[in-house]
PDB file of N, CA and C in Angstrom:
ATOM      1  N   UNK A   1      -0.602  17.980  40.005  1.00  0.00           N
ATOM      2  CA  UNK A   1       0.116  18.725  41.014  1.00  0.00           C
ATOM      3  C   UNK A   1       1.166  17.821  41.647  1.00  0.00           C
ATOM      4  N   UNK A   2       2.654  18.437  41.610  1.00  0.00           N
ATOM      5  CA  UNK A   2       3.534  17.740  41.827  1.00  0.00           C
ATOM      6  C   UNK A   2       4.092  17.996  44.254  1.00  0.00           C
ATOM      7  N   UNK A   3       3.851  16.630  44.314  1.00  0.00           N
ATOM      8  CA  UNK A   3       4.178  17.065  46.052  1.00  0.00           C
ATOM      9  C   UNK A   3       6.010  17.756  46.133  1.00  0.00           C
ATOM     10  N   UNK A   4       5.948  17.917  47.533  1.00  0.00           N
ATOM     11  CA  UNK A   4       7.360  18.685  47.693  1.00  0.00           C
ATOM     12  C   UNK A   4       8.701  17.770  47.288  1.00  0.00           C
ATOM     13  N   UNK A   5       8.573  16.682  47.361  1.00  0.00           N
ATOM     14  CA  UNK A   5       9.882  15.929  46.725  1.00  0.00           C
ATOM     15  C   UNK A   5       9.926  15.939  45.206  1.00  0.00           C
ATOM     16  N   UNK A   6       8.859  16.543  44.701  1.00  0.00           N
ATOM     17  CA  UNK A   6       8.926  16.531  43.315  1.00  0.00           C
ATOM     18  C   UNK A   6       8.884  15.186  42.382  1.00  0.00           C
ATOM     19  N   UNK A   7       7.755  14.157  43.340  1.00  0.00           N
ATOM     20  CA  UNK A   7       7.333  13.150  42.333  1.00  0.00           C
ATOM     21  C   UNK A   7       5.909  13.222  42.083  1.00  0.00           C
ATOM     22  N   UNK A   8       5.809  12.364  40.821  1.00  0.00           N
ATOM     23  CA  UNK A   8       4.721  12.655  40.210  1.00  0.00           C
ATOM     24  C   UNK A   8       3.228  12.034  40.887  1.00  0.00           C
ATOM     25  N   UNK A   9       2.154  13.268  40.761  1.00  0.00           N
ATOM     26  CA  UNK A   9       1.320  12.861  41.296  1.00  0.00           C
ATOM     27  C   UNK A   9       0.606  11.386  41.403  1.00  0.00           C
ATOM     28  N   UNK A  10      -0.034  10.995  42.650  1.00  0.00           N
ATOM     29  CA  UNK A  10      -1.021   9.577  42.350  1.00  0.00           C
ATOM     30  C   UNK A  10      -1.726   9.768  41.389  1.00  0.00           C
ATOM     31  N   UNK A  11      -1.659   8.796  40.566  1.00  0.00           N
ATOM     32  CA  UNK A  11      -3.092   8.539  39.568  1.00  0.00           C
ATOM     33  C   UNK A  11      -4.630   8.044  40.440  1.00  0.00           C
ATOM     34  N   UNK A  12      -5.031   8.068  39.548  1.00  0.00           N
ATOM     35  CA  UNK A  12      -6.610   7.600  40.754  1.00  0.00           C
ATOM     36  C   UNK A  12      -6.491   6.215  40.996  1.00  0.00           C
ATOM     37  N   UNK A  13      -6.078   5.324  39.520  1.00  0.00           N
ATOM     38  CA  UNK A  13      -5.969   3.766  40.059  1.00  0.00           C
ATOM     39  C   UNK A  13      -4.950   3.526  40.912  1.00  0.00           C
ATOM     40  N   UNK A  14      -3.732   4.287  41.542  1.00  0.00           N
ATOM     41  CA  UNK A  14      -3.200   4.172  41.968  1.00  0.00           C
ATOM     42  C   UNK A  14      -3.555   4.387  43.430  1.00  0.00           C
ATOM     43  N   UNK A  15      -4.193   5.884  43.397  1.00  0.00           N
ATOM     44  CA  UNK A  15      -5.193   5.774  44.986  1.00  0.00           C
ATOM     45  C   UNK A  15      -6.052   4.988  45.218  1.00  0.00           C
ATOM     46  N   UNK A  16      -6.760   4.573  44.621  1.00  0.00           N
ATOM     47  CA  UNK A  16      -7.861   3.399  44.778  1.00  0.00           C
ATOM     48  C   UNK A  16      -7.472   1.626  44.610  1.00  0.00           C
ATOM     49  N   UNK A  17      -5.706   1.493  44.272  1.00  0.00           N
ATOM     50  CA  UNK A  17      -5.808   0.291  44.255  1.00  0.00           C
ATOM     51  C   UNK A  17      -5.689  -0.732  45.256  1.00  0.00           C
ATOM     52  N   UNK A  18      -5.333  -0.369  46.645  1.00  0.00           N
ATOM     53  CA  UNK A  18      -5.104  -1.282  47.597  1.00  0.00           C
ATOM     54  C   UNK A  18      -6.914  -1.212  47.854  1.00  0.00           C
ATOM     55  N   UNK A  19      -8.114  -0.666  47.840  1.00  0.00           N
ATOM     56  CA  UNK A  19      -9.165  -0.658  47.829  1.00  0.00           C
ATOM     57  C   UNK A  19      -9.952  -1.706  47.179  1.00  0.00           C
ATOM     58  N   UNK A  20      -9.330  -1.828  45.901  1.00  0.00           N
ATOM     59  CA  UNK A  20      -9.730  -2.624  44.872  1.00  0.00           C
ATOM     60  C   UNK A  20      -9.696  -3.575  45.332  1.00  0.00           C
ATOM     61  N   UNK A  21      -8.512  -3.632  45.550  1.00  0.00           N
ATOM     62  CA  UNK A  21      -7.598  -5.311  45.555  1.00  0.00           C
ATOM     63  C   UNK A  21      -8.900  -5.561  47.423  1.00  0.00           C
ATOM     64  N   UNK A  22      -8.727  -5.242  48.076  1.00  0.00           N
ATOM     65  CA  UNK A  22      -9.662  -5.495  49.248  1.00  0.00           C
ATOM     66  C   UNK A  22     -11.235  -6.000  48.950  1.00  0.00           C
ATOM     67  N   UNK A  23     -11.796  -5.119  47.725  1.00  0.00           N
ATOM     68  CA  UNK A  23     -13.043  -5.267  47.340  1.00  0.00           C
ATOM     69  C   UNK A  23     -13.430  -6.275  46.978  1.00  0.00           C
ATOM     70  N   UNK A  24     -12.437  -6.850  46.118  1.00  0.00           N
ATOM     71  CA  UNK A  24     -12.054  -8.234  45.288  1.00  0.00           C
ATOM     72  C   UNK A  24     -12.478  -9.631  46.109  1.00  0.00           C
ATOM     73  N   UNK A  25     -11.732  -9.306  46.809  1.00  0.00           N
ATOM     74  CA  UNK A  25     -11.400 -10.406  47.799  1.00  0.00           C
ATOM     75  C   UNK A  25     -12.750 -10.429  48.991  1.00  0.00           C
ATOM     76  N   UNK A  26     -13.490  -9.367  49.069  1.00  0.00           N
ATOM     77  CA  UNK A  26     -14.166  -9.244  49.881  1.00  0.00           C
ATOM     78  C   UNK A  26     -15.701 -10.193  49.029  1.00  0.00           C
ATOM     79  N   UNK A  27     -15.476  -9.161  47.638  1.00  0.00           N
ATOM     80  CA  UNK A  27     -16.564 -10.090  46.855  1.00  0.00           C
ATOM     81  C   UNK A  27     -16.505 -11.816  46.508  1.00  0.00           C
ATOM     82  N   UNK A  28     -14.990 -11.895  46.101  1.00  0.00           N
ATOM     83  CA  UNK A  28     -15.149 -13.217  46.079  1.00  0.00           C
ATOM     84  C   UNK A  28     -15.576 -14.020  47.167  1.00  0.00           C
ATOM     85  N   UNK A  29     -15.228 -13.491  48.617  1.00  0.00           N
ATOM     86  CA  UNK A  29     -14.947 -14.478  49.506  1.00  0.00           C
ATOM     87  C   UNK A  29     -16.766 -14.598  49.396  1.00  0.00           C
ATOM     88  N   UNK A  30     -17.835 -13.083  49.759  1.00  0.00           N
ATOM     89  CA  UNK A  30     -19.021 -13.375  49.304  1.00  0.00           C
ATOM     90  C   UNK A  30     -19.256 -14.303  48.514  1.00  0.00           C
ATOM     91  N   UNK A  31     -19.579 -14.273  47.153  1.00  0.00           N
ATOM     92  CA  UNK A  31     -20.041 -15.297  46.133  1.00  0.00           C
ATOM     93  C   UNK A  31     -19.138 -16.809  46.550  1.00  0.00           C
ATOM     94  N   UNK A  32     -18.057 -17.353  47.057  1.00  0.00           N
ATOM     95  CA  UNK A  32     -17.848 -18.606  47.511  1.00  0.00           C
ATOM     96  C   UNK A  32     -18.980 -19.135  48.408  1.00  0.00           C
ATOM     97  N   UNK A  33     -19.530 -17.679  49.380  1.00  0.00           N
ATOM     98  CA  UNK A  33     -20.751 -18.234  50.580  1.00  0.00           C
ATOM     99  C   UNK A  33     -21.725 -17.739  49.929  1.00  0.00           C
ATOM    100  N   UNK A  34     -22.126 -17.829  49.026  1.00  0.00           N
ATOM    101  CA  UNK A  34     -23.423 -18.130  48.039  1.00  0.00           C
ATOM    102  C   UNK A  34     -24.508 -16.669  47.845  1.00  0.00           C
ATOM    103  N   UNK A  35     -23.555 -15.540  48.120  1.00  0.00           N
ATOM    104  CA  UNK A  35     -24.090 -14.200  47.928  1.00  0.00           C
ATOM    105  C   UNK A  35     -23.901 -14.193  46.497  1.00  0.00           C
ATOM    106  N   UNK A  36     -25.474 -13.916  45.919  1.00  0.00           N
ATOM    107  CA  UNK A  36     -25.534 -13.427  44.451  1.00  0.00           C
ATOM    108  C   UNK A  36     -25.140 -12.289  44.238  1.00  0.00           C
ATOM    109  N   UNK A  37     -24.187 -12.332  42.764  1.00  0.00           N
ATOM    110  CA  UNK A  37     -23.433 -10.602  42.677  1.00  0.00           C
ATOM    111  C   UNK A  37     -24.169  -9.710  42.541  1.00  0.00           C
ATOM    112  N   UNK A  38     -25.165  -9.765  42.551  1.00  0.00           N
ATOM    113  CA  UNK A  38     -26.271  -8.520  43.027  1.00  0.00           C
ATOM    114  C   UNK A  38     -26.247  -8.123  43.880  1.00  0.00           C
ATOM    115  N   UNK A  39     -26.141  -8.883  44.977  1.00  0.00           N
ATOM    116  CA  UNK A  39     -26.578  -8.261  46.476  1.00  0.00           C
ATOM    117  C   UNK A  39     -24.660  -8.338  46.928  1.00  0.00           C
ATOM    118  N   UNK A  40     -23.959  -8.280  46.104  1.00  0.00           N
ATOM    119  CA  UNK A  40     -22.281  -8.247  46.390  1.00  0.00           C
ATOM    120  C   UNK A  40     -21.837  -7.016  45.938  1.00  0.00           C
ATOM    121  N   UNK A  41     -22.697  -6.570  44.981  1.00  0.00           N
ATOM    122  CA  UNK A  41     -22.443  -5.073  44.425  1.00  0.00           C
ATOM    123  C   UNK A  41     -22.969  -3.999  45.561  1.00  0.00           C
ATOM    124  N   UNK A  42     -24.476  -4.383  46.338  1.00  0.00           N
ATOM    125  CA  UNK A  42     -24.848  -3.615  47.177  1.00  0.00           C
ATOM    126  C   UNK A  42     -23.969  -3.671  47.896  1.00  0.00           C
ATOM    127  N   UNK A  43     -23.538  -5.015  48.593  1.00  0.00           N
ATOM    128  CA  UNK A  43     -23.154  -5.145  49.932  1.00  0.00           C
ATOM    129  C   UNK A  43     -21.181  -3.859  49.353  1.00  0.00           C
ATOM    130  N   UNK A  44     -21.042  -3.970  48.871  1.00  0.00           N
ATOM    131  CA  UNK A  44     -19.781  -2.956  48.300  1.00  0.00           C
ATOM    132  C   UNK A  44     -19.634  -1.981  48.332  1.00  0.00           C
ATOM    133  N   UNK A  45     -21.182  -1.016  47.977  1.00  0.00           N
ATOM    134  CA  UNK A  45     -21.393   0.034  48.023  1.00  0.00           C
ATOM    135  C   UNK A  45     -21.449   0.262  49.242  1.00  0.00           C
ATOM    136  N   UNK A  46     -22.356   0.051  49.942  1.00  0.00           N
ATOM    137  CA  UNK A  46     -22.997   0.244  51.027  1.00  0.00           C
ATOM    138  C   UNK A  46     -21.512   0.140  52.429  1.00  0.00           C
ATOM    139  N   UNK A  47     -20.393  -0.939  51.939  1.00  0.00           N
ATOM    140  CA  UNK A  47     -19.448  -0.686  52.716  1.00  0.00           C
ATOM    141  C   UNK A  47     -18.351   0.285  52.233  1.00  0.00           C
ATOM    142  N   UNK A  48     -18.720   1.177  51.277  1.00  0.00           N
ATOM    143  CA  UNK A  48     -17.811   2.533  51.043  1.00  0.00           C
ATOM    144  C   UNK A  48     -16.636   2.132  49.972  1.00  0.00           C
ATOM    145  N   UNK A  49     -16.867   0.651  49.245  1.00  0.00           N
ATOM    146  CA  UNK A  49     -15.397   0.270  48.587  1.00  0.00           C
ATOM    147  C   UNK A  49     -15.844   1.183  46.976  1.00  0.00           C
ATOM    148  N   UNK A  50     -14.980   1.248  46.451  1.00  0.00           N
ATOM    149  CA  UNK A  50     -15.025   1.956  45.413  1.00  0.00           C
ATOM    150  C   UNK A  50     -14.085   0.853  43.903  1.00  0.00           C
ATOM    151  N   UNK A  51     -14.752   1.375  42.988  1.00  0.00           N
ATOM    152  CA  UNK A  51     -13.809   0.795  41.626  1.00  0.00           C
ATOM    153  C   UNK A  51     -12.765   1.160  41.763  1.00  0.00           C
ATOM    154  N   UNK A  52     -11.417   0.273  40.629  1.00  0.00           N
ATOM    155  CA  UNK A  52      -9.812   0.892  40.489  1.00  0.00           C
ATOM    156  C   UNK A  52     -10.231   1.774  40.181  1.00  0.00           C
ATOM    157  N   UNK A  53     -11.375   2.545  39.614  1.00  0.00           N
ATOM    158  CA  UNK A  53     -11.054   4.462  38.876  1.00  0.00           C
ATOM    159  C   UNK A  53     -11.464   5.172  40.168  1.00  0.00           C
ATOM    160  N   UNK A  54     -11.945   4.567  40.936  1.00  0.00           N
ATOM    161  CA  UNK A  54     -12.758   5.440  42.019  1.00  0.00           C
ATOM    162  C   UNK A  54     -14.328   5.553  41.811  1.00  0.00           C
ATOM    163  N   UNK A  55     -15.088   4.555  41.331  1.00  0.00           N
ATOM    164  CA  UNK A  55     -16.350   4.580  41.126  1.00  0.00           C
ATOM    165  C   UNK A  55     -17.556   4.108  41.972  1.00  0.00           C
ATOM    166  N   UNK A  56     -18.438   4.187  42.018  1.00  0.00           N
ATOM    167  CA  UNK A  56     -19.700   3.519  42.767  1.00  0.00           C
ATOM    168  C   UNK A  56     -19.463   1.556  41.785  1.00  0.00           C
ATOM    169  N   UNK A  57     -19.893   0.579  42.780  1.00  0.00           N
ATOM    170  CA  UNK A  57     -19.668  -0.437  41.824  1.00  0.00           C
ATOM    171  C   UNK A  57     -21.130  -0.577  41.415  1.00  0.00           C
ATOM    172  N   UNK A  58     -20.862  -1.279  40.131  1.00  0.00           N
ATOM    173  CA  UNK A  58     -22.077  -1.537  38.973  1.00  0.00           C
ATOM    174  C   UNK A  58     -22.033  -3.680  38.849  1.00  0.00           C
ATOM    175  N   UNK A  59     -23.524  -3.427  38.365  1.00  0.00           N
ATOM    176  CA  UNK A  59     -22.911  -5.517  38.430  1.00  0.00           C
ATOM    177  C   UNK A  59     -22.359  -6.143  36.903  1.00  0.00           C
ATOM    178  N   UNK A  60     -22.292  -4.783  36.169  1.00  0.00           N
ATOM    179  CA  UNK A  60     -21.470  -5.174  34.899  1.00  0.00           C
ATOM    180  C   UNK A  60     -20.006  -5.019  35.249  1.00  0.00           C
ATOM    181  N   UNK A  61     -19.740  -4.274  36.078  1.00  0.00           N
ATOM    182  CA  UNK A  61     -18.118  -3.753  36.455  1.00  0.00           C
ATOM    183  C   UNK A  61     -17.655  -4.897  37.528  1.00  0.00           C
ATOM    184  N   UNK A  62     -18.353  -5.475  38.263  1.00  0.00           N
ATOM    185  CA  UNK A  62     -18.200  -6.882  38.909  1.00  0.00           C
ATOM    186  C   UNK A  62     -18.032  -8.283  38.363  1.00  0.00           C
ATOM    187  N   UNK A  63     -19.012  -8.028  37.303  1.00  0.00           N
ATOM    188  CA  UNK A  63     -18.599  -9.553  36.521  1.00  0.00           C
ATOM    189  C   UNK A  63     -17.959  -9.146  35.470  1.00  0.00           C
ATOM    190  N   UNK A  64     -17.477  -8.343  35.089  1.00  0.00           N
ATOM    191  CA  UNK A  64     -16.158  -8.050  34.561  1.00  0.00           C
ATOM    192  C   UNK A  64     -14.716  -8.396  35.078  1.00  0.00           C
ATOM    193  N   UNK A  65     -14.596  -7.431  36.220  1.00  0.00           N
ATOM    194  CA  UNK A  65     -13.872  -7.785  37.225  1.00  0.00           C
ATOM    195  C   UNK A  65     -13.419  -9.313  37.713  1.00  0.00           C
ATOM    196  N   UNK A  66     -14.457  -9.879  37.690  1.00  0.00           N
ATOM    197  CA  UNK A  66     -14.552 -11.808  38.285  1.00  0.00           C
ATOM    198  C   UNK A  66     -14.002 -12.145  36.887  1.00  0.00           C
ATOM    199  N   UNK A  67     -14.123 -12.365  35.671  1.00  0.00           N
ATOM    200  CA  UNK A  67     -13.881 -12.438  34.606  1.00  0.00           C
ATOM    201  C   UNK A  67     -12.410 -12.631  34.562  1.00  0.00           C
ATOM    202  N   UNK A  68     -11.797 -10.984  34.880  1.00  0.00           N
ATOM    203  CA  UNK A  68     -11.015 -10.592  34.676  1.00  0.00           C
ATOM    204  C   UNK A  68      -9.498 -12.012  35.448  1.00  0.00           C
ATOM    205  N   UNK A  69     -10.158 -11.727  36.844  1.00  0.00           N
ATOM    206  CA  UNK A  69      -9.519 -12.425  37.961  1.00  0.00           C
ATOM    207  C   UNK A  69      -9.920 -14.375  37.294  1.00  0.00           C
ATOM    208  N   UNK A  70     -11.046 -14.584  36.325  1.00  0.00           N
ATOM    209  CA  UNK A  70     -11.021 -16.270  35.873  1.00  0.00           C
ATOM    210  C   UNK A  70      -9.920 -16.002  35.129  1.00  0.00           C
ATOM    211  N   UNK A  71      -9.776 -15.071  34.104  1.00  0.00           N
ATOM    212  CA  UNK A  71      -8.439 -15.468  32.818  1.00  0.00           C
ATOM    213  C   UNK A  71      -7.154 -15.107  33.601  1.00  0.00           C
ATOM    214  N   UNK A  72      -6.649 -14.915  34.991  1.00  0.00           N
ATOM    215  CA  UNK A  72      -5.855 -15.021  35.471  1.00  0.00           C
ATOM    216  C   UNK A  72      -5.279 -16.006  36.507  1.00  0.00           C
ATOM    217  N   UNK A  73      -6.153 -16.710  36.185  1.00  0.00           N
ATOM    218  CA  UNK A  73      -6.082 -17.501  37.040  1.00  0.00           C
ATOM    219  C   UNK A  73      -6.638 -17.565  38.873  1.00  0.00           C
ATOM    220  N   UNK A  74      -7.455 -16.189  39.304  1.00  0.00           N
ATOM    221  CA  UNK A  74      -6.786 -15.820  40.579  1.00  0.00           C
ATOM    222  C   UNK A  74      -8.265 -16.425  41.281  1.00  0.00           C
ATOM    223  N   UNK A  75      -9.297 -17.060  40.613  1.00  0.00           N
ATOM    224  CA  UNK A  75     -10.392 -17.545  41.006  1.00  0.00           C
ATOM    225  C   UNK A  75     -10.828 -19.038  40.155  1.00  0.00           C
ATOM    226  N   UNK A  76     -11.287 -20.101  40.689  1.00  0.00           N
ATOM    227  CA  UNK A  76     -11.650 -21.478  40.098  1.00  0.00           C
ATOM    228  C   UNK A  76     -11.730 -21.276  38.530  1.00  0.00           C
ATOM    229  N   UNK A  77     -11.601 -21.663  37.942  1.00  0.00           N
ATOM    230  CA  UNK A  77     -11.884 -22.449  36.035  1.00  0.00           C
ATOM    231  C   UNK A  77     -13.221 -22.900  36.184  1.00  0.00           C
ATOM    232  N   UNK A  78     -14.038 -23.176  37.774  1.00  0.00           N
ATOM    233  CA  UNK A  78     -15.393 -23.656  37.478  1.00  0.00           C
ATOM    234  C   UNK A  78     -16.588 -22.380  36.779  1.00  0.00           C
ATOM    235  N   UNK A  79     -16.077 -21.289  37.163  1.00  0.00           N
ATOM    236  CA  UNK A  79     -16.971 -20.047  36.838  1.00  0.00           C
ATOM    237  C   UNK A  79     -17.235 -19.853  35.960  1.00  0.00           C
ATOM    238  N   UNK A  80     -18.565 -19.753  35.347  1.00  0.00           N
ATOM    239  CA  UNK A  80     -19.318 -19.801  34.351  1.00  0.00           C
ATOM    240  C   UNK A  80     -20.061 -18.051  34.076  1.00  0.00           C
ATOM    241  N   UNK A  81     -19.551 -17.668  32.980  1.00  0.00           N
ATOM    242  CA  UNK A  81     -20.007 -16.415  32.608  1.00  0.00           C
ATOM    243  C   UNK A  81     -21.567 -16.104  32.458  1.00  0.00           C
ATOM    244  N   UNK A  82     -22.047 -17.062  31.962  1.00  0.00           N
ATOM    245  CA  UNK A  82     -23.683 -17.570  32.021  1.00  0.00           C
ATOM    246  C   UNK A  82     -24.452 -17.194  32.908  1.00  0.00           C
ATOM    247  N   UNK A  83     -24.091 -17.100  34.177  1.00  0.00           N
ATOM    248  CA  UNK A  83     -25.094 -16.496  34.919  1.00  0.00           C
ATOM    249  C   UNK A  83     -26.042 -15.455  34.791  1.00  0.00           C
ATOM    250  N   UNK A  84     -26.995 -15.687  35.699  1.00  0.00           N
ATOM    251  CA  UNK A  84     -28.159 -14.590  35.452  1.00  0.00           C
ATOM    252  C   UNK A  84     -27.708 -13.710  36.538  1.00  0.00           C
ATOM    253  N   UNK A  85     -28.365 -12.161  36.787  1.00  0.00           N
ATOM    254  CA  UNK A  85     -28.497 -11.767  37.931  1.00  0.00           C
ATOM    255  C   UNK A  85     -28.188 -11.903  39.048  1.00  0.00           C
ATOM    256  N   UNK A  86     -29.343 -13.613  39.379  1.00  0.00           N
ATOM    257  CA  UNK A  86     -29.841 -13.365  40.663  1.00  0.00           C
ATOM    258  C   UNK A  86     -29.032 -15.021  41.311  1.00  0.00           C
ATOM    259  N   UNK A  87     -28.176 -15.492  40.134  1.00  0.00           N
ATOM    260  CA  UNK A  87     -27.464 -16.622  40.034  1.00  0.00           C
ATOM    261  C   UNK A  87     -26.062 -16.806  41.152  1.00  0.00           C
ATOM    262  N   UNK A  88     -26.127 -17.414  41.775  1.00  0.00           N
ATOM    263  CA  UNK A  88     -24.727 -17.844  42.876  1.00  0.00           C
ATOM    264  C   UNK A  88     -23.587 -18.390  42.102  1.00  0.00           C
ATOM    265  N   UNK A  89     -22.510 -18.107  42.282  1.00  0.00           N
ATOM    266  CA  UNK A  89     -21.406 -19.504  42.355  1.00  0.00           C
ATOM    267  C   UNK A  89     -20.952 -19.682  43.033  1.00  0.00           C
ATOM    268  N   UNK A  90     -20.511 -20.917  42.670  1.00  0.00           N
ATOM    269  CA  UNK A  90     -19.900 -22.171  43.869  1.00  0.00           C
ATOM    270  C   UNK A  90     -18.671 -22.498  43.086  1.00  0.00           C
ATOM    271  N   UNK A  91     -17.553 -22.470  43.902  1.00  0.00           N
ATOM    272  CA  UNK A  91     -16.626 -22.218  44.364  1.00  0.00           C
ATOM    273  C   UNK A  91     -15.515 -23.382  44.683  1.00  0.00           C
TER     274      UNK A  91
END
């Protein structure tokens, strides 16, 4: 559905991306203070942030995400994919 100026609708990653980008940053700054991404996925949900598609977060869609942000540079080269679960990083 096109609005009255006649541009094209938001996509969803597009509604959800200043969200993202907040979530990100919210998780990393967590896991620097030694919150395991387990309890970083709750703590996410539970504060209403949502995935770029608009999703509930998952802790495969998080360490994806962290992943994503190591091969870009936008978090340490120390991060180790290896982790378990219930595993911290340091930062």
């Amino acid at each position: 559905m096109k609005d009255k100026n006649n541009l094209k609708p938001e996509t969803i990653r597009e509604k959800y991306y200043s969200q993202f980008e907040q979530a990100m940053e919210f998780a990393k700054v967590q896991i620097q203070q030694g919150i395991s991404k387990q309890r970083v996925v709750k703590l996410l949900n539970s504060k209403g942030f949502k995935t770029r598609s608009g999703k509930e977060w998952k802790y495969n869609i998080l360490n994806n995400e962290l992943a994503k942000m190591r091969k870009s540079n936008d978090i340490d080269s120390d991060y180790d994919d290896d982790f378990d679960d219930d595993d911290v990083l340091s930062w």
